[in-house]
C-alpha atoms as a PDB file:
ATOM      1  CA  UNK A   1      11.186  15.055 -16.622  1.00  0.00           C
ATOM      2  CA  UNK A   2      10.049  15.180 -12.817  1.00  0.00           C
ATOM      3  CA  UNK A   3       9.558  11.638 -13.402  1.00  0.00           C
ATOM      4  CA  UNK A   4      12.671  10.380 -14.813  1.00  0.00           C
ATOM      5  CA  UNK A   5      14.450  12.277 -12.269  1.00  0.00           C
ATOM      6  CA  UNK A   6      12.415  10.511  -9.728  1.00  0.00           C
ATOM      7  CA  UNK A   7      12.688   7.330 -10.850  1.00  0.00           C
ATOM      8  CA  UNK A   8      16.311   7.535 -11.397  1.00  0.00           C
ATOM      9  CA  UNK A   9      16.929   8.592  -7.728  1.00  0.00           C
ATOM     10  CA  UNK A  10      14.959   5.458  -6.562  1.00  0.00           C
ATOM     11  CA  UNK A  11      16.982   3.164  -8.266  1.00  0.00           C
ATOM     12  CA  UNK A  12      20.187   4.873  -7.576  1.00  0.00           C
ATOM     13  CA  UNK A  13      19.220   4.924  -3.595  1.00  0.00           C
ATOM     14  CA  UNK A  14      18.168   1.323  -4.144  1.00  0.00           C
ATOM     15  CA  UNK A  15      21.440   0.371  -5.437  1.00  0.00           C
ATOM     16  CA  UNK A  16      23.642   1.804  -3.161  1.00  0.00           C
ATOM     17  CA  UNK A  17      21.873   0.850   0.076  1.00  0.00           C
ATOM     18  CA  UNK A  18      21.774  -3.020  -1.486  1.00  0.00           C
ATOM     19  CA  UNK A  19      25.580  -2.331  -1.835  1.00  0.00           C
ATOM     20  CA  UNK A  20      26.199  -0.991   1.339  1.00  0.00           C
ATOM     21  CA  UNK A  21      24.193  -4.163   2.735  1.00  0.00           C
ATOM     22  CA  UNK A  22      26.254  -6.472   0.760  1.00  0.00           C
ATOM     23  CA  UNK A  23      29.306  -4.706   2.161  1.00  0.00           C
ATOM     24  CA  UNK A  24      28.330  -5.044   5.984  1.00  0.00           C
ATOM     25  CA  UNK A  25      27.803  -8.543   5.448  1.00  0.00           C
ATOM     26  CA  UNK A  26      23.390  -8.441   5.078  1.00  0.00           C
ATOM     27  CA  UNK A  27      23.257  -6.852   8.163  1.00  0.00           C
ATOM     28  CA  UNK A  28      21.112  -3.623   7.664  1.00  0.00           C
ATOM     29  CA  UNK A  29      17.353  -4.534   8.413  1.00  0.00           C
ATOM     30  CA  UNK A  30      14.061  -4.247   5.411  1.00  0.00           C
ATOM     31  CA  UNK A  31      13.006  -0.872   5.544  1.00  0.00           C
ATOM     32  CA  UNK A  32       9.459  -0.731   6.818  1.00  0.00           C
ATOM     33  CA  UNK A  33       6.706   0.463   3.896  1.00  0.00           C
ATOM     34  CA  UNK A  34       2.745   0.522   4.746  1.00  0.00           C
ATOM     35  CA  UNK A  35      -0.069   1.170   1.884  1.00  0.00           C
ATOM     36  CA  UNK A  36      -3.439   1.194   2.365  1.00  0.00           C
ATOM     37  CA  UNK A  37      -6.457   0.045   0.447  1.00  0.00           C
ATOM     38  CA  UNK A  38      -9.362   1.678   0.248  1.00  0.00           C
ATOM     39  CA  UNK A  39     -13.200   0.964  -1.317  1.00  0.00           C
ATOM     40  CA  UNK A  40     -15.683   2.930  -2.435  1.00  0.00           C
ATOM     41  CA  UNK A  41     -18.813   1.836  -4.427  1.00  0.00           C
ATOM     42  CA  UNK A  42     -17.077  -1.482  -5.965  1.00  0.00           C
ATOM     43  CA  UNK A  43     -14.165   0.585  -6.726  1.00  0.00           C
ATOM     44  CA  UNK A  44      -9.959   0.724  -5.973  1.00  0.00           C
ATOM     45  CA  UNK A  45      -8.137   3.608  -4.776  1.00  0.00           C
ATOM     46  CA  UNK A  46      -5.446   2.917  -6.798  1.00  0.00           C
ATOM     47  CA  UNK A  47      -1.828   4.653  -8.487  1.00  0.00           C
ATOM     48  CA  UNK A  48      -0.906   4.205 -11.942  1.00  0.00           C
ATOM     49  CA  UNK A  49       2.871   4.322 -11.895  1.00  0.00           C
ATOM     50  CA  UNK A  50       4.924   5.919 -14.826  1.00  0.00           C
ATOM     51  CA  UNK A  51       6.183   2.470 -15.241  1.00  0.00           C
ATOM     52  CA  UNK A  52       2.962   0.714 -16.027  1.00  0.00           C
ATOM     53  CA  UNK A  53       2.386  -0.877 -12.664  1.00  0.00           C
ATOM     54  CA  UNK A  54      -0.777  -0.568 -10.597  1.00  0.00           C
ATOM     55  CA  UNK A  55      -0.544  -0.792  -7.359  1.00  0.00           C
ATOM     56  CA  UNK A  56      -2.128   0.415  -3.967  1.00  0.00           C
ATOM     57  CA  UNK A  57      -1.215   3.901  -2.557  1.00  0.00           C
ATOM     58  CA  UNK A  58       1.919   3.771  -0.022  1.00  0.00           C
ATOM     59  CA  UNK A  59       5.646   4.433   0.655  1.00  0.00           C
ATOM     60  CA  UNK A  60       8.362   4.380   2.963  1.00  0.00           C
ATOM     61  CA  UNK A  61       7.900   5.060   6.973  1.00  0.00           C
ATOM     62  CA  UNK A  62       9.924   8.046   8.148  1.00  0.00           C
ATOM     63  CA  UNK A  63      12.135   8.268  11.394  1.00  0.00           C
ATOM     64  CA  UNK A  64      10.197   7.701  14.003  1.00  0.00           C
ATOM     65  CA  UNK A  65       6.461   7.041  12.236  1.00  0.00           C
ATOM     66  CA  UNK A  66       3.784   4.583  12.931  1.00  0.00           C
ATOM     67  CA  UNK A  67       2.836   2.402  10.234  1.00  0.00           C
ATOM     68  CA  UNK A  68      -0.725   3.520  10.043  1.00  0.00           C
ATOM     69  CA  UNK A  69       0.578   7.036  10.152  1.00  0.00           C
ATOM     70  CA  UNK A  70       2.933   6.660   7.125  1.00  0.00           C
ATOM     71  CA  UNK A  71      -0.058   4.909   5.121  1.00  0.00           C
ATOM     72  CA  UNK A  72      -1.921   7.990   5.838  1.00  0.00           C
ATOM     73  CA  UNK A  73       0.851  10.327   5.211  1.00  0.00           C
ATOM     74  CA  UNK A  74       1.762   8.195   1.871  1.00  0.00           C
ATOM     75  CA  UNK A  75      -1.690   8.740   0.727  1.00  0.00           C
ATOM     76  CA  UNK A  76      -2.354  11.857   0.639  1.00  0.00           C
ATOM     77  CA  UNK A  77       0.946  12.682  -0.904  1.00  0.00           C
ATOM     78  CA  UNK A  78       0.443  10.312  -3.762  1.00  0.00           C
ATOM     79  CA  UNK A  79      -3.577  10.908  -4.261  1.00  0.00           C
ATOM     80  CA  UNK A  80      -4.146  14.470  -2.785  1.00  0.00           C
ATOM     81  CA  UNK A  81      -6.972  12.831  -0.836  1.00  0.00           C
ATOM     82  CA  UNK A  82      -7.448  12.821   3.178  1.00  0.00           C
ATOM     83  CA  UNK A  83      -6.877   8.867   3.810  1.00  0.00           C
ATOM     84  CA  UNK A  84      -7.947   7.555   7.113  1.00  0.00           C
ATOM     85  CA  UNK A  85      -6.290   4.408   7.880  1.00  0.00           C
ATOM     86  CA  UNK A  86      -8.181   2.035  10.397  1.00  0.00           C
ATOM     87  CA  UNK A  87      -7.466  -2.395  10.982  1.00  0.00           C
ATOM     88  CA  UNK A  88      -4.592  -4.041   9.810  1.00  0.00           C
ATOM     89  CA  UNK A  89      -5.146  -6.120   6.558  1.00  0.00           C
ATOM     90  CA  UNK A  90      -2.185  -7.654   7.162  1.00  0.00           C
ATOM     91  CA  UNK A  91       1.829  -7.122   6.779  1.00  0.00           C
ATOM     92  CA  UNK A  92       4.613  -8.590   4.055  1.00  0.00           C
ATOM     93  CA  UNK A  93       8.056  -9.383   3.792  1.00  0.00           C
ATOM     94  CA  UNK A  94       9.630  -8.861   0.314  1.00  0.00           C
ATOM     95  CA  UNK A  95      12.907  -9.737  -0.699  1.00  0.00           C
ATOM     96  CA  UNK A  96      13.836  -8.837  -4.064  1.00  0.00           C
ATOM     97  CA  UNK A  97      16.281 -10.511  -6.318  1.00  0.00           C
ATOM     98  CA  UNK A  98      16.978  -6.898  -8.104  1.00  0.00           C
ATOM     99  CA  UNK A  99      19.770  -4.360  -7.028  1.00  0.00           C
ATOM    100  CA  UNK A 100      17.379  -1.657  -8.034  1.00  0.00           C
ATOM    101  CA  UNK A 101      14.668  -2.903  -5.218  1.00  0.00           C
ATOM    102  CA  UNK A 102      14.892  -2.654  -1.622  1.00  0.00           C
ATOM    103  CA  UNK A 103      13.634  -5.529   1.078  1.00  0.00           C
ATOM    104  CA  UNK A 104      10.672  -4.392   3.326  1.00  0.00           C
ATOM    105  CA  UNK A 105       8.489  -4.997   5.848  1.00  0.00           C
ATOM    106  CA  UNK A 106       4.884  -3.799   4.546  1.00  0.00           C
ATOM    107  CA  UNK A 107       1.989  -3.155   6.321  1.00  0.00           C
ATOM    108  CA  UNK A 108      -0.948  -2.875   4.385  1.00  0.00           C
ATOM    109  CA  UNK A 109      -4.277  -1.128   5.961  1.00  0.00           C
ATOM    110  CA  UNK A 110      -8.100  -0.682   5.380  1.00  0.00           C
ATOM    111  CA  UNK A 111      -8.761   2.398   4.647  1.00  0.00           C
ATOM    112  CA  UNK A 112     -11.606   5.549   3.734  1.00  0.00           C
ATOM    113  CA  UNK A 113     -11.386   8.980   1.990  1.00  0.00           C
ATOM    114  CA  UNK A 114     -12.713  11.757   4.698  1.00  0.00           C
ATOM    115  CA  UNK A 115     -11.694  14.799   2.083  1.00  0.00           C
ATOM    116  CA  UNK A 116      -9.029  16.199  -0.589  1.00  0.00           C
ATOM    117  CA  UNK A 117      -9.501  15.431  -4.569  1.00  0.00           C
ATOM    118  CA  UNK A 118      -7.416  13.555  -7.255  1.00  0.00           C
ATOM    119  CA  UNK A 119      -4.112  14.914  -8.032  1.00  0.00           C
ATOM    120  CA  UNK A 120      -1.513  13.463  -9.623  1.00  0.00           C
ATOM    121  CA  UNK A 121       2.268  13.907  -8.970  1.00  0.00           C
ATOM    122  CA  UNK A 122       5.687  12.324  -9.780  1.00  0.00           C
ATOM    123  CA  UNK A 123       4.806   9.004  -8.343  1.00  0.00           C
ATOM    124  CA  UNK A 124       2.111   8.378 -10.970  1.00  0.00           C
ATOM    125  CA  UNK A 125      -1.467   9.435 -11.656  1.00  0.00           C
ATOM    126  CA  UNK A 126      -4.062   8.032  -8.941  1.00  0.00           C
ATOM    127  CA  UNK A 127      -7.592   6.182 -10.477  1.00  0.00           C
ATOM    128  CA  UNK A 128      -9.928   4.003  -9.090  1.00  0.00           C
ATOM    129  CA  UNK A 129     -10.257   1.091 -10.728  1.00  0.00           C
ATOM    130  CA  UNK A 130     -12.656  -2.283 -10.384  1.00  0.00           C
ATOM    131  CA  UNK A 131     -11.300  -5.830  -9.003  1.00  0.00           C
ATOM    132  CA  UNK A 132     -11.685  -7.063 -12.730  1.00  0.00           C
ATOM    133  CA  UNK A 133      -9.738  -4.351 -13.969  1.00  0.00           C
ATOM    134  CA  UNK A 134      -7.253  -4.953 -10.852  1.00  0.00           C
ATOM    135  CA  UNK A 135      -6.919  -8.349 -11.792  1.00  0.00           C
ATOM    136  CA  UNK A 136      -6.096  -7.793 -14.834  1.00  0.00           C
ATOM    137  CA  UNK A 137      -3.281  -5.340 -14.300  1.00  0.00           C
ATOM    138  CA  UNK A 138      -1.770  -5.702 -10.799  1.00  0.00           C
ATOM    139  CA  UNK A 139       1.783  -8.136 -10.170  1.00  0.00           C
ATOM    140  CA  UNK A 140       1.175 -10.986  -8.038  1.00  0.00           C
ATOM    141  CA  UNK A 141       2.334  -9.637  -4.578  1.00  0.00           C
ATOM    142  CA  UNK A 142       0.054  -6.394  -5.210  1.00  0.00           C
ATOM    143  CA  UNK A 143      -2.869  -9.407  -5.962  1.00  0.00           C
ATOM    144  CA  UNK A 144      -2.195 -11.125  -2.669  1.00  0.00           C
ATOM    145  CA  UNK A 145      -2.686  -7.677  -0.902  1.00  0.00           C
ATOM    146  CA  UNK A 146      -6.352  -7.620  -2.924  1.00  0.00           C
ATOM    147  CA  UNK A 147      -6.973 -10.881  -1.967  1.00  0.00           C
ATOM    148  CA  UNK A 148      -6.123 -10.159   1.783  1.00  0.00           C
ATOM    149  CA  UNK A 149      -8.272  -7.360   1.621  1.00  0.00           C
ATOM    150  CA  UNK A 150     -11.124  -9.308   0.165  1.00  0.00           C
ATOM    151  CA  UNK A 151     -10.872 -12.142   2.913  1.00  0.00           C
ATOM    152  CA  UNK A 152     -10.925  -9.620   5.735  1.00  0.00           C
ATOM    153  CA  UNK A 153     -14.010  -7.574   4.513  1.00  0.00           C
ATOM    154  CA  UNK A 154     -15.266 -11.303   4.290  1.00  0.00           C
ATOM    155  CA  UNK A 155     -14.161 -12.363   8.176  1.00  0.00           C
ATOM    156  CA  UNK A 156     -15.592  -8.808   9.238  1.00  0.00           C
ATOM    157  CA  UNK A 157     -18.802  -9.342   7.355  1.00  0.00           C
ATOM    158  CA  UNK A 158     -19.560 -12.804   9.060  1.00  0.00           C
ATOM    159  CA  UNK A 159     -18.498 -11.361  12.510  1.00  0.00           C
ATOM    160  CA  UNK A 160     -21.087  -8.597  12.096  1.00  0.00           C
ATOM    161  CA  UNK A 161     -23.892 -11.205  11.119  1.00  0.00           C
ATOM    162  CA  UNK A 162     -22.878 -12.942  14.460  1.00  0.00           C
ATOM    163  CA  UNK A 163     -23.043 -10.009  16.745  1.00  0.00           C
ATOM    164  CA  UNK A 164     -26.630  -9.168  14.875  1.00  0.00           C
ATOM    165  CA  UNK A 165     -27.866 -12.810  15.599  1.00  0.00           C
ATOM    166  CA  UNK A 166     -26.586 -12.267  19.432  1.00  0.00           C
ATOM    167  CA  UNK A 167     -27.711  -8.848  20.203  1.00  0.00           C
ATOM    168  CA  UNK A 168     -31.524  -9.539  20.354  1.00  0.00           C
ATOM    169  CA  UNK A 169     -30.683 -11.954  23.090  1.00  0.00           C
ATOM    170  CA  UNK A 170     -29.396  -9.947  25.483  1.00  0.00           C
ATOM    171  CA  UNK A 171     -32.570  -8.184  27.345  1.00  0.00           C
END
């Protein structure tokens, strides 16, 4: 019921904040979201919505809040677990076609667990899941944040294996 309720109330907010938009002529600005991702052991921190979609733990900025605080704060709401959030994967613009959707400016973050434990609550039931299983599940904007990820771990592993190669050097 919690659910519904929830749900309901997102779409309803949605809706009249697109209206309200529409009314002022497109002038109200995205609302700013951040998520973060976060690996442990080949495995996604992940949140199984009530509506079947997977996606990356994350929400709305309040008044006033960093972007790397409100990934934090977004995480442990949704997971129950402590969620350090550390470099910028990168950020995203959406624009949705839907009344029931809001634009936003997302920025998306690396991320580790430093305490807590799995909880769900009305925003769906937290899992980790594999990149196959990811793949297989996740909409195409929530794969292009997976595929971010996966080039930065990439860019940071090669960086590493350059300051390695460099550090003997200097004596």
């Amino acid at each position: 019921m919690k659910t519904r309720l929830y749900t309901y109330l997102k779409r309803v907010v949605s809706f009249c904040f697109n209206l309200l938009n529409m009314l002022l002529g497109g002038k109200l600005p995205p609302l700013g979201s951040a998520a973060v991702v976060v690996e442990e052991q080949g495995r996604y921190l992940v949140m199984l919505q009530p509506n079947g979609r997977v996606v990356f733990p994350g929400g709305f900025l309040t008044w006033r809040e960093h972007p790397r605080e409100a990934a934090e704060r977004e995480g442990r709401e949704e997971t129950g677990l402590l969620l350090e959030a550390d470099d910028l994967i990168n950020f995203y613009s959406l624009v949705p076609t839907d009344w029931r959707a809001l634009s936003t400016v997302s920025f998306v973050y690396r991320g580790r667990v430093r305490g807590g434990h799995l909880r769900t609550g009305v925003e769906g039931r937290p899992c980790w899941l594999t990149e196959e299983e990811l793949r297989r599940r996740m909409d195409p904007h929530s794969l292009r944040v997976l595929d971010d990820y996966l080039g930065y771990c990439q860019r940071r592993r090669q960086e590493l294996s350059r300051v390695k190669t460099l550090v003997p050097l200097v004596r």
